[in-house]
PDB file of N, CA and C in Angstrom:
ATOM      1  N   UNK A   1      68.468  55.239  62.486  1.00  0.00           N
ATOM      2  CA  UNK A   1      68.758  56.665  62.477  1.00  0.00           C
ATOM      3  C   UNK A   1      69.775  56.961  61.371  1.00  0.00           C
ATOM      4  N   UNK A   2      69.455  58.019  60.436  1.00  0.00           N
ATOM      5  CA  UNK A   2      70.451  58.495  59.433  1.00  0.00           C
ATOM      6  C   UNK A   2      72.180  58.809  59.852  1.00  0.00           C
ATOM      7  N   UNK A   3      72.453  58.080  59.531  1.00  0.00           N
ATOM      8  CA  UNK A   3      74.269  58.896  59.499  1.00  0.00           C
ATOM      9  C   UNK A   3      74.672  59.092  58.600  1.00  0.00           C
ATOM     10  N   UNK A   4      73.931  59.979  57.813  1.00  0.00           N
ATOM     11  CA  UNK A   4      74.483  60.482  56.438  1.00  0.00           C
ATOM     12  C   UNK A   4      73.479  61.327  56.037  1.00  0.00           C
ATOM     13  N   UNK A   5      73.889  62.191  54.605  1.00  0.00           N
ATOM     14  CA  UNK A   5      72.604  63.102  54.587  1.00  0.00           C
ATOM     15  C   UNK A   5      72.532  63.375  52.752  1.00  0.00           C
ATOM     16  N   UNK A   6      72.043  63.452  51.987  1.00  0.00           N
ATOM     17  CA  UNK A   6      71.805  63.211  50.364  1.00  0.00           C
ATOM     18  C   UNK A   6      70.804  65.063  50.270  1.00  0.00           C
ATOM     19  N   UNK A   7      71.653  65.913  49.825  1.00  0.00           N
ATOM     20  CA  UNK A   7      70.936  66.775  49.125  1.00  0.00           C
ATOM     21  C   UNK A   7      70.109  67.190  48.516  1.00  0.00           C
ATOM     22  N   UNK A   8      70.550  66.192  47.459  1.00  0.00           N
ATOM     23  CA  UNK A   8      69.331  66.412  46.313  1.00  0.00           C
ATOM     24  C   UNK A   8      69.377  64.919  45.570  1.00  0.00           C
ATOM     25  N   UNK A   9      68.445  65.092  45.161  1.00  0.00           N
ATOM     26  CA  UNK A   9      68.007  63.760  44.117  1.00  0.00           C
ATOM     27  C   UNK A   9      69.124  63.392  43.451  1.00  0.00           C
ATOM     28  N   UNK A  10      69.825  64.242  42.758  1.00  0.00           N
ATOM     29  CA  UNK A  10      70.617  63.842  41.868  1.00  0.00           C
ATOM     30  C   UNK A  10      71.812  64.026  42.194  1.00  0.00           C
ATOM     31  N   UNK A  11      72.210  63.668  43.637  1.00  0.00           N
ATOM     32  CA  UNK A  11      73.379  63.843  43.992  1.00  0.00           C
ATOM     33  C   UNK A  11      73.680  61.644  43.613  1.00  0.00           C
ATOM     34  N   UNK A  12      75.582  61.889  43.721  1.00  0.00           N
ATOM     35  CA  UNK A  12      76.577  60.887  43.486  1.00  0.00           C
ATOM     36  C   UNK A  12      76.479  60.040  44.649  1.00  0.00           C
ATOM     37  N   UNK A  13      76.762  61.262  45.456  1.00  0.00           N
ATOM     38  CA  UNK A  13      77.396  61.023  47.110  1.00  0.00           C
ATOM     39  C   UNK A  13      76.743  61.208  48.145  1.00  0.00           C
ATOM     40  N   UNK A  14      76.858  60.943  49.352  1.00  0.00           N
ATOM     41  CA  UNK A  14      75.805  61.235  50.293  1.00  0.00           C
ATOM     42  C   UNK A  14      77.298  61.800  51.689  1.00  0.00           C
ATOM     43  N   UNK A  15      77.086  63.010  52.021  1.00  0.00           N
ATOM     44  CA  UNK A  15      77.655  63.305  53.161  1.00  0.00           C
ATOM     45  C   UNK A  15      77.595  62.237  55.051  1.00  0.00           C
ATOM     46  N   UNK A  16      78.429  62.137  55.228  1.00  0.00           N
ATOM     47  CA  UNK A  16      78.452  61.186  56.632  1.00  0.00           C
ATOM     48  C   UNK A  16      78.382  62.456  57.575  1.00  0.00           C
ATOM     49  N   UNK A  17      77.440  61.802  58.522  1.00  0.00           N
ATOM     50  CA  UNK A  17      77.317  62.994  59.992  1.00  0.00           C
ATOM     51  C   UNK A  17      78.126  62.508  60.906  1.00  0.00           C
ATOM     52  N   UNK A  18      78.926  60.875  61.023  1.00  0.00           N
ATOM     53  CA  UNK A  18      79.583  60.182  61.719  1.00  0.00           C
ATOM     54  C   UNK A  18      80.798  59.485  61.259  1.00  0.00           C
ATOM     55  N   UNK A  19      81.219  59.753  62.460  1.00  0.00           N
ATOM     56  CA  UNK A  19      82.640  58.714  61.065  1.00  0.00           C
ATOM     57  C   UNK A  19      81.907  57.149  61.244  1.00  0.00           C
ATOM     58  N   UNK A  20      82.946  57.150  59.990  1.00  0.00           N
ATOM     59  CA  UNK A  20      82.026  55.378  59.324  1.00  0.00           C
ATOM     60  C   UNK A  20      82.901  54.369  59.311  1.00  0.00           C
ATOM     61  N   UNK A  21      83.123  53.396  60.013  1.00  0.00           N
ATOM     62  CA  UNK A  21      84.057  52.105  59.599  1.00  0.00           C
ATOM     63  C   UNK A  21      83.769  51.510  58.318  1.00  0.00           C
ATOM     64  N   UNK A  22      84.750  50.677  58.125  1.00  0.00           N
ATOM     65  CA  UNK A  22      84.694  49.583  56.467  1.00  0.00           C
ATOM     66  C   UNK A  22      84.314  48.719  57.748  1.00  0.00           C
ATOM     67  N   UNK A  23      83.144  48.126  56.527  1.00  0.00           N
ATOM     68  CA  UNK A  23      81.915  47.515  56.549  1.00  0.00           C
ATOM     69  C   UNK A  23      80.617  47.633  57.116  1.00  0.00           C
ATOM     70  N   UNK A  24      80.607  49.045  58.176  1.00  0.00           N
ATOM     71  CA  UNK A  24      79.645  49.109  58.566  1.00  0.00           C
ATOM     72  C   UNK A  24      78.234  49.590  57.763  1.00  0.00           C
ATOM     73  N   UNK A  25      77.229  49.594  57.883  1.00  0.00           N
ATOM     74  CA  UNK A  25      76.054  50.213  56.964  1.00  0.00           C
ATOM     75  C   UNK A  25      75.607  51.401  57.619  1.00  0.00           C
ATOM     76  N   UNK A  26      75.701  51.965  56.678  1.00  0.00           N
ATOM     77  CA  UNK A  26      75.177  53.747  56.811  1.00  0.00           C
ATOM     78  C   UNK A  26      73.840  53.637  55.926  1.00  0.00           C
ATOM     79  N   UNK A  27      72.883  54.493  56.372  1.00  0.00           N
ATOM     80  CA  UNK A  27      71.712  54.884  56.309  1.00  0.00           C
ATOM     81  C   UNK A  27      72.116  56.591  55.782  1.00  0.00           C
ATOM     82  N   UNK A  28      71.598  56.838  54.576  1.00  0.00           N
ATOM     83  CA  UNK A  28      71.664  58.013  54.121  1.00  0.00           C
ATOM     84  C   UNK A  28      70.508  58.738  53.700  1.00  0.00           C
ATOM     85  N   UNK A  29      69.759  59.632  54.099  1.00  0.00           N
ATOM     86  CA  UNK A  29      68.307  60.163  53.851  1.00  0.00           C
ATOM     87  C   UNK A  29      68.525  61.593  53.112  1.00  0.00           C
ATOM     88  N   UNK A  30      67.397  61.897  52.452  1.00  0.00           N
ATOM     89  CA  UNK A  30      67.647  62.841  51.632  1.00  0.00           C
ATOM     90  C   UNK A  30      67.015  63.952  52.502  1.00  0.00           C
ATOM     91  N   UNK A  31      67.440  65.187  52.110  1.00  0.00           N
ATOM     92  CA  UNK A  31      67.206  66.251  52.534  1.00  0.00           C
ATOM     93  C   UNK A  31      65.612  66.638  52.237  1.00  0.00           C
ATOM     94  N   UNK A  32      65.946  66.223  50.814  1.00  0.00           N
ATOM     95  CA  UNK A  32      64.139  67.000  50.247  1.00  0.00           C
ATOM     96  C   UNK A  32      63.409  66.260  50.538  1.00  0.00           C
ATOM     97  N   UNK A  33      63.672  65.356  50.659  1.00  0.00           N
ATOM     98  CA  UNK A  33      62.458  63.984  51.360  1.00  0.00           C
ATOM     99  C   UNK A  33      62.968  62.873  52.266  1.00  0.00           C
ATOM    100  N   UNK A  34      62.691  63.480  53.288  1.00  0.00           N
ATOM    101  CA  UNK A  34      63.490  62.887  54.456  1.00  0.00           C
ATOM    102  C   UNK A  34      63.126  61.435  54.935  1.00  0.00           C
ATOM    103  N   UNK A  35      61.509  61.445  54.397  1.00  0.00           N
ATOM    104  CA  UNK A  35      61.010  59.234  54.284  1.00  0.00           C
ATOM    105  C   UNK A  35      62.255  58.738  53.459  1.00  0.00           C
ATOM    106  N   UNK A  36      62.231  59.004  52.849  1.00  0.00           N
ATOM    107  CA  UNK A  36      63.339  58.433  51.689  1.00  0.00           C
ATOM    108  C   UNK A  36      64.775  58.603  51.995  1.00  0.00           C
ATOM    109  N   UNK A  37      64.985  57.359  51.573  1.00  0.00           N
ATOM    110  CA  UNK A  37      66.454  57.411  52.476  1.00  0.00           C
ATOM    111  C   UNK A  37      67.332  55.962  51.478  1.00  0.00           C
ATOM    112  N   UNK A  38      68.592  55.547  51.803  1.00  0.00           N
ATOM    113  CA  UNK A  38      69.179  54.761  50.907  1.00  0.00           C
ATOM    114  C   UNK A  38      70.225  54.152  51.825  1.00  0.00           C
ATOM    115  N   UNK A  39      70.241  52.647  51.627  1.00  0.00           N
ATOM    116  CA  UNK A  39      71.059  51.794  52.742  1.00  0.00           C
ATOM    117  C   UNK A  39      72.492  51.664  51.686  1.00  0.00           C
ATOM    118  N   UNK A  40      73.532  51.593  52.808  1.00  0.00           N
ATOM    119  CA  UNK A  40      74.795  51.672  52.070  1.00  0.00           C
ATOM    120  C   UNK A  40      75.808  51.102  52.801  1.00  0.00           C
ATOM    121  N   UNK A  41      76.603  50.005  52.300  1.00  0.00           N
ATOM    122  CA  UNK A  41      77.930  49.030  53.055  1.00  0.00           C
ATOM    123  C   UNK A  41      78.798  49.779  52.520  1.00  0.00           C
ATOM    124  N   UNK A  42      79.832  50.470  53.802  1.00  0.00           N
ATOM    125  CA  UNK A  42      81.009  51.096  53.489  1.00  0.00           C
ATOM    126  C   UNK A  42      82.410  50.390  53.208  1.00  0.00           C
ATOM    127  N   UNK A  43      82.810  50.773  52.135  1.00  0.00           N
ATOM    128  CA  UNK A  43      83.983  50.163  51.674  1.00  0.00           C
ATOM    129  C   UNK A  43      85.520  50.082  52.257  1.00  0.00           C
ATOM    130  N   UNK A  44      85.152  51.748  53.174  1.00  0.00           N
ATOM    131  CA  UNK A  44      86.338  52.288  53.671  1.00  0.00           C
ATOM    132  C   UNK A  44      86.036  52.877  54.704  1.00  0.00           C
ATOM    133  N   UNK A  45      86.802  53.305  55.870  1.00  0.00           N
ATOM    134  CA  UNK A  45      86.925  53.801  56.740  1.00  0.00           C
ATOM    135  C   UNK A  45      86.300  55.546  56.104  1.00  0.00           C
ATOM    136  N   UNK A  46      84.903  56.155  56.927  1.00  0.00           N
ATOM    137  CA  UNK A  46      84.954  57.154  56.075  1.00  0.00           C
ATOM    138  C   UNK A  46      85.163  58.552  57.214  1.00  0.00           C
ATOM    139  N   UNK A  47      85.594  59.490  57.628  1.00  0.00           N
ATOM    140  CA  UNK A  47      85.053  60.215  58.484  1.00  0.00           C
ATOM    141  C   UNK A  47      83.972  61.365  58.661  1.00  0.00           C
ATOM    142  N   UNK A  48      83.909  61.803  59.634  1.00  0.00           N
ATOM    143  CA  UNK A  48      82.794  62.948  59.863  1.00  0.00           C
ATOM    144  C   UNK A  48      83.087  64.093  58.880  1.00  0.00           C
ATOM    145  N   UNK A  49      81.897  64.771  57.899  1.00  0.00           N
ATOM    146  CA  UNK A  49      81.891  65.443  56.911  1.00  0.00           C
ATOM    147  C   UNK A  49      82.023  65.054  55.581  1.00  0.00           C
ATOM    148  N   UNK A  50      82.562  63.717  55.336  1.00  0.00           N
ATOM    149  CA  UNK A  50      83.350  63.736  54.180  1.00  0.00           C
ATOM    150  C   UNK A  50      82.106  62.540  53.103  1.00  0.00           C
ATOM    151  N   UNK A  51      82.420  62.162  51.765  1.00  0.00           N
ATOM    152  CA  UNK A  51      81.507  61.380  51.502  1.00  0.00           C
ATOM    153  C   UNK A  51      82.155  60.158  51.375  1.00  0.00           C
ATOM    154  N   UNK A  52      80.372  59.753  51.229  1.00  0.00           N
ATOM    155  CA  UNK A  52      80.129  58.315  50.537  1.00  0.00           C
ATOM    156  C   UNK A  52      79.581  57.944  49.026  1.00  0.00           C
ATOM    157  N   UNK A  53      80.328  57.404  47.968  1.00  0.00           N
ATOM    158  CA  UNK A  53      79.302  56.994  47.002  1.00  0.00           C
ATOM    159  C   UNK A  53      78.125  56.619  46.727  1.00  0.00           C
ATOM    160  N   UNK A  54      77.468  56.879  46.531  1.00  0.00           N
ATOM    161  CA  UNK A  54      75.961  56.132  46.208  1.00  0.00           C
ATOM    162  C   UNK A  54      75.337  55.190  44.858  1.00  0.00           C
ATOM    163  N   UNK A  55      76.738  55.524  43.978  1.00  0.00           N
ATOM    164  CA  UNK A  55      76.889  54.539  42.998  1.00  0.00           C
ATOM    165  C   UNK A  55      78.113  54.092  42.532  1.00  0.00           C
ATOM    166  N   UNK A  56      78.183  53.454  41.386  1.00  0.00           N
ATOM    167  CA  UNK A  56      79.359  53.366  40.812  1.00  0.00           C
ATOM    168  C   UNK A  56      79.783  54.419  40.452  1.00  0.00           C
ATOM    169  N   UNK A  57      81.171  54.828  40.127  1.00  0.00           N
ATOM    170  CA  UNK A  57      81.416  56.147  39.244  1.00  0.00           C
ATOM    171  C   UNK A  57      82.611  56.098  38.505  1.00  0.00           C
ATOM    172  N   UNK A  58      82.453  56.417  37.223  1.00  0.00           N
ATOM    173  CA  UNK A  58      83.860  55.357  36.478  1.00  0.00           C
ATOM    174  C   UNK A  58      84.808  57.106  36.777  1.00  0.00           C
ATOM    175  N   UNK A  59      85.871  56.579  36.211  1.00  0.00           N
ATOM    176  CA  UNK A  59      87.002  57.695  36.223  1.00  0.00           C
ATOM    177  C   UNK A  59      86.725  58.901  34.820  1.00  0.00           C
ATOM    178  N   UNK A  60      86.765  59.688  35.273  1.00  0.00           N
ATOM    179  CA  UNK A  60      86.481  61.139  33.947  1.00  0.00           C
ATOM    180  C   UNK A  60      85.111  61.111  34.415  1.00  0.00           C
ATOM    181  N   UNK A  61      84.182  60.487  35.198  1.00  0.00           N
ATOM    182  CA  UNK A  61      82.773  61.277  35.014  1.00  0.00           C
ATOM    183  C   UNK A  61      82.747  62.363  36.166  1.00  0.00           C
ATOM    184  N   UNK A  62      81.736  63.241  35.799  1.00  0.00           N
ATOM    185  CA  UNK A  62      81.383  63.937  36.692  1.00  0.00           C
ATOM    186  C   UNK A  62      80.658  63.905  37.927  1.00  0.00           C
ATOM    187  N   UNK A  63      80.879  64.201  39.275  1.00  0.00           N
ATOM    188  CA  UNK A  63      80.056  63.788  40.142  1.00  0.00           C
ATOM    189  C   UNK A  63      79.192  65.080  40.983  1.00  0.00           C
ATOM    190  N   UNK A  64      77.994  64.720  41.265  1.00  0.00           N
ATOM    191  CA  UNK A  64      77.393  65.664  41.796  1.00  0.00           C
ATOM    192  C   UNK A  64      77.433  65.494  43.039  1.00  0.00           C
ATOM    193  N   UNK A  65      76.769  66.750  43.436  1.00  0.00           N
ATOM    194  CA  UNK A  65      76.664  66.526  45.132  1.00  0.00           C
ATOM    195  C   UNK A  65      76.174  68.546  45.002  1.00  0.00           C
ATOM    196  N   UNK A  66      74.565  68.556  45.989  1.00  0.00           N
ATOM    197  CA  UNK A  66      73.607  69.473  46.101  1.00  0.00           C
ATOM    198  C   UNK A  66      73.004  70.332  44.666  1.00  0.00           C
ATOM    199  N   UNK A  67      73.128  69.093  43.858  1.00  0.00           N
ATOM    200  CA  UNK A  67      72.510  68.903  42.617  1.00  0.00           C
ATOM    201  C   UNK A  67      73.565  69.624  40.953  1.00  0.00           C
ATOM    202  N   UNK A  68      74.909  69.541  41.771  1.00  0.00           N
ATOM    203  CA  UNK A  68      75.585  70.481  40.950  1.00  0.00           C
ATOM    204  C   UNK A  68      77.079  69.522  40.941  1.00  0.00           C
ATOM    205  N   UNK A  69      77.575  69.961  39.685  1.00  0.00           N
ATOM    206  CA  UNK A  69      78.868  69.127  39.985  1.00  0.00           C
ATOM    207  C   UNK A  69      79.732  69.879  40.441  1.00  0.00           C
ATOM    208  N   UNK A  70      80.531  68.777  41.331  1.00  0.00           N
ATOM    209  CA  UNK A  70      82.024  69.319  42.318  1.00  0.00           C
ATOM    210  C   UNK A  70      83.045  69.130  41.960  1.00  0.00           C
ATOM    211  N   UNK A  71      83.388  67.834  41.069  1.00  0.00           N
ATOM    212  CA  UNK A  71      84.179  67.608  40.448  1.00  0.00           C
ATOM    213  C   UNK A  71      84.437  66.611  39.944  1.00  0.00           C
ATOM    214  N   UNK A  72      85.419  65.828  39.333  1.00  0.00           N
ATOM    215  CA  UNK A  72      85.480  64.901  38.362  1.00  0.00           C
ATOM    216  C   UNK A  72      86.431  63.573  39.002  1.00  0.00           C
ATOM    217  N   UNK A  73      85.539  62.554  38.834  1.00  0.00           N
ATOM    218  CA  UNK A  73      86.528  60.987  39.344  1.00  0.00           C
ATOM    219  C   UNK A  73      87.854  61.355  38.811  1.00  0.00           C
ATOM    220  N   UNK A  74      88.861  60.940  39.500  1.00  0.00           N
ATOM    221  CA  UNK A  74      90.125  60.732  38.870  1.00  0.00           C
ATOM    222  C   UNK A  74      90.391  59.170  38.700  1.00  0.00           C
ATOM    223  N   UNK A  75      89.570  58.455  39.185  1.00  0.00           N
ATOM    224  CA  UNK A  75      89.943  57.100  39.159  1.00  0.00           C
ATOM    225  C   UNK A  75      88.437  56.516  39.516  1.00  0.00           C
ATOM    226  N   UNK A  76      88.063  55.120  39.060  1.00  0.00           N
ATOM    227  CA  UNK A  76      86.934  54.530  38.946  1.00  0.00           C
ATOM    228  C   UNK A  76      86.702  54.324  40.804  1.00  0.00           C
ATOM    229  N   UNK A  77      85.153  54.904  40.889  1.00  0.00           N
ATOM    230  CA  UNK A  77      84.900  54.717  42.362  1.00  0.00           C
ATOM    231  C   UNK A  77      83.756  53.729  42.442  1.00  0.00           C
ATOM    232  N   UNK A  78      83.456  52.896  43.704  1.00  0.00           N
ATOM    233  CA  UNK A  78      82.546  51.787  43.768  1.00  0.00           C
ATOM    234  C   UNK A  78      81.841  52.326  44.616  1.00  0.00           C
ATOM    235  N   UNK A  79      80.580  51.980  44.494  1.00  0.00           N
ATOM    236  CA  UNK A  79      79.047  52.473  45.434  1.00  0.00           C
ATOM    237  C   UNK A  79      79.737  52.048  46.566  1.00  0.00           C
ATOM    238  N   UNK A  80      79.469  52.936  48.159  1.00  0.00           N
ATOM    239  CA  UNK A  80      80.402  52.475  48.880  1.00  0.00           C
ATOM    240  C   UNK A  80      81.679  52.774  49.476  1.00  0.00           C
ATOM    241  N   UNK A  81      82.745  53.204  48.548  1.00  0.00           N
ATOM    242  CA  UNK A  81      83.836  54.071  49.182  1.00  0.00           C
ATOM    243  C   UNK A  81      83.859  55.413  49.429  1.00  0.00           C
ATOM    244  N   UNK A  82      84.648  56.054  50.015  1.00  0.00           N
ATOM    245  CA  UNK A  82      85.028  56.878  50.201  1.00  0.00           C
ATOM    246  C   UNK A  82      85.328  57.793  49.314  1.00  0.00           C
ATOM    247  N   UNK A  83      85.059  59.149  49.190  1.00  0.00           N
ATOM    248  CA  UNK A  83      85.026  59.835  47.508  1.00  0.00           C
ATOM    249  C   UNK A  83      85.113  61.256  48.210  1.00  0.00           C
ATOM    250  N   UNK A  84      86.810  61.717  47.873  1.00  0.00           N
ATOM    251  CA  UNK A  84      87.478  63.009  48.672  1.00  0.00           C
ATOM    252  C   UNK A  84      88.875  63.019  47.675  1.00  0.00           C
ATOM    253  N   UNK A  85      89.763  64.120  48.032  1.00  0.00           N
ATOM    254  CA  UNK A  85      90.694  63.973  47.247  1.00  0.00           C
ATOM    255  C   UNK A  85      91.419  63.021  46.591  1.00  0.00           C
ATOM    256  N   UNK A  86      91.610  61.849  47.306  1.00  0.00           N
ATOM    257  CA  UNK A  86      92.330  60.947  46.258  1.00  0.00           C
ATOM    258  C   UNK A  86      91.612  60.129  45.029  1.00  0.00           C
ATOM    259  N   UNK A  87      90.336  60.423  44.983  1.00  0.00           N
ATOM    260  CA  UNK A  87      89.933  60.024  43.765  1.00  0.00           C
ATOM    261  C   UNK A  87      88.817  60.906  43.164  1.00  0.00           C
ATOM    262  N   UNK A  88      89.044  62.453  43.952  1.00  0.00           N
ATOM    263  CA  UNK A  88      87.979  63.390  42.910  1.00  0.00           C
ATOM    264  C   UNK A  88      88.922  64.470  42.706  1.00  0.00           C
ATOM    265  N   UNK A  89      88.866  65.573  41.398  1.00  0.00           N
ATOM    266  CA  UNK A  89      89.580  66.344  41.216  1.00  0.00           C
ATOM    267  C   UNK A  89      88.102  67.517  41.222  1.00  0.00           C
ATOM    268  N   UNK A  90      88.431  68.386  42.300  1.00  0.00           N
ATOM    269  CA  UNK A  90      87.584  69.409  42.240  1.00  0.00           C
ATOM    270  C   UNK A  90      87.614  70.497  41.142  1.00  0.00           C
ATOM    271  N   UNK A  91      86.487  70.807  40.971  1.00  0.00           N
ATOM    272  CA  UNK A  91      86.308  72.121  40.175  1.00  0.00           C
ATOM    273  C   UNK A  91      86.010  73.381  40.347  1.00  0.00           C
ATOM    274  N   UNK A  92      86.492  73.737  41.659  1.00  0.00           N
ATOM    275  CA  UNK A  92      86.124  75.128  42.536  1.00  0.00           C
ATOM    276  C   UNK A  92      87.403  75.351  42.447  1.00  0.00           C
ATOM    277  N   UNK A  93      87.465  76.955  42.456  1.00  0.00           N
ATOM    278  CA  UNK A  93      88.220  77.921  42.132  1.00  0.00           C
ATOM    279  C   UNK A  93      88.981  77.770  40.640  1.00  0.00           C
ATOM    280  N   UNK A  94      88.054  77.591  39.609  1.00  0.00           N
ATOM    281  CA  UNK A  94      88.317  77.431  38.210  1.00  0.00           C
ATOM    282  C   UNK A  94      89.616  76.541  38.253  1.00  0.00           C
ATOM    283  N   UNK A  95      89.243  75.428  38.955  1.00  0.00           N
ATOM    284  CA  UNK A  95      91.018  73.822  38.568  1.00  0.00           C
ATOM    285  C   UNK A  95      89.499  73.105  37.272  1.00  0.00           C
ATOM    286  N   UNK A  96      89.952  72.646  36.514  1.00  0.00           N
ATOM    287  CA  UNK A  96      89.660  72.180  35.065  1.00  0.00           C
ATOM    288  C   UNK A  96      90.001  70.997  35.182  1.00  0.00           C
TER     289      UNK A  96
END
């Protein structure tokens, strides 16, 4: 069963429906195609709402999530952790 949920194709991250322990495996399925889905070992303790990586993501790139970017690594993230304020700098409400 999914505990997680992937927007769009070209999302970074995949949202958790559960909180997630480090090391457990989350199952993340996509919205637009719900067969399709992507297995994932958590790095970190993650909780309900918040994400998960789905790849690597070095620091300065941009990350998506519902096919649009949210904001920018502040620090290199690993497929796997946890990816929320301390290592993304959002770009809502015009922060640059």
């Amino acid at each position: 069963m999914p505990r997680g949920l992937i927007h769009s194709e070209s999302d970074d991250v995949c949202v958790v429906t559960t909180d997630v322990q480090k090391g457990e495996e989350v199952l993340c399925a996509y919205l637009e195609k719900p067969a399709s889905h992507v297995m994932l070992k958590s790095l970190d303790d993650i909780p309900l709402g918040h994400k998960i990586a789905l790849r690597d993501i070095k620091a300065g790139e941009k990350v998506l999530k519902y096919g649009r970017v949210i904001g920018i690594a502040t620090k290199d993230v690993m497929k796997g952790q946890h990816v929320h304020v301390h290592n993304l700098r959002s770009l809502r409400w015009g922060r640059r």
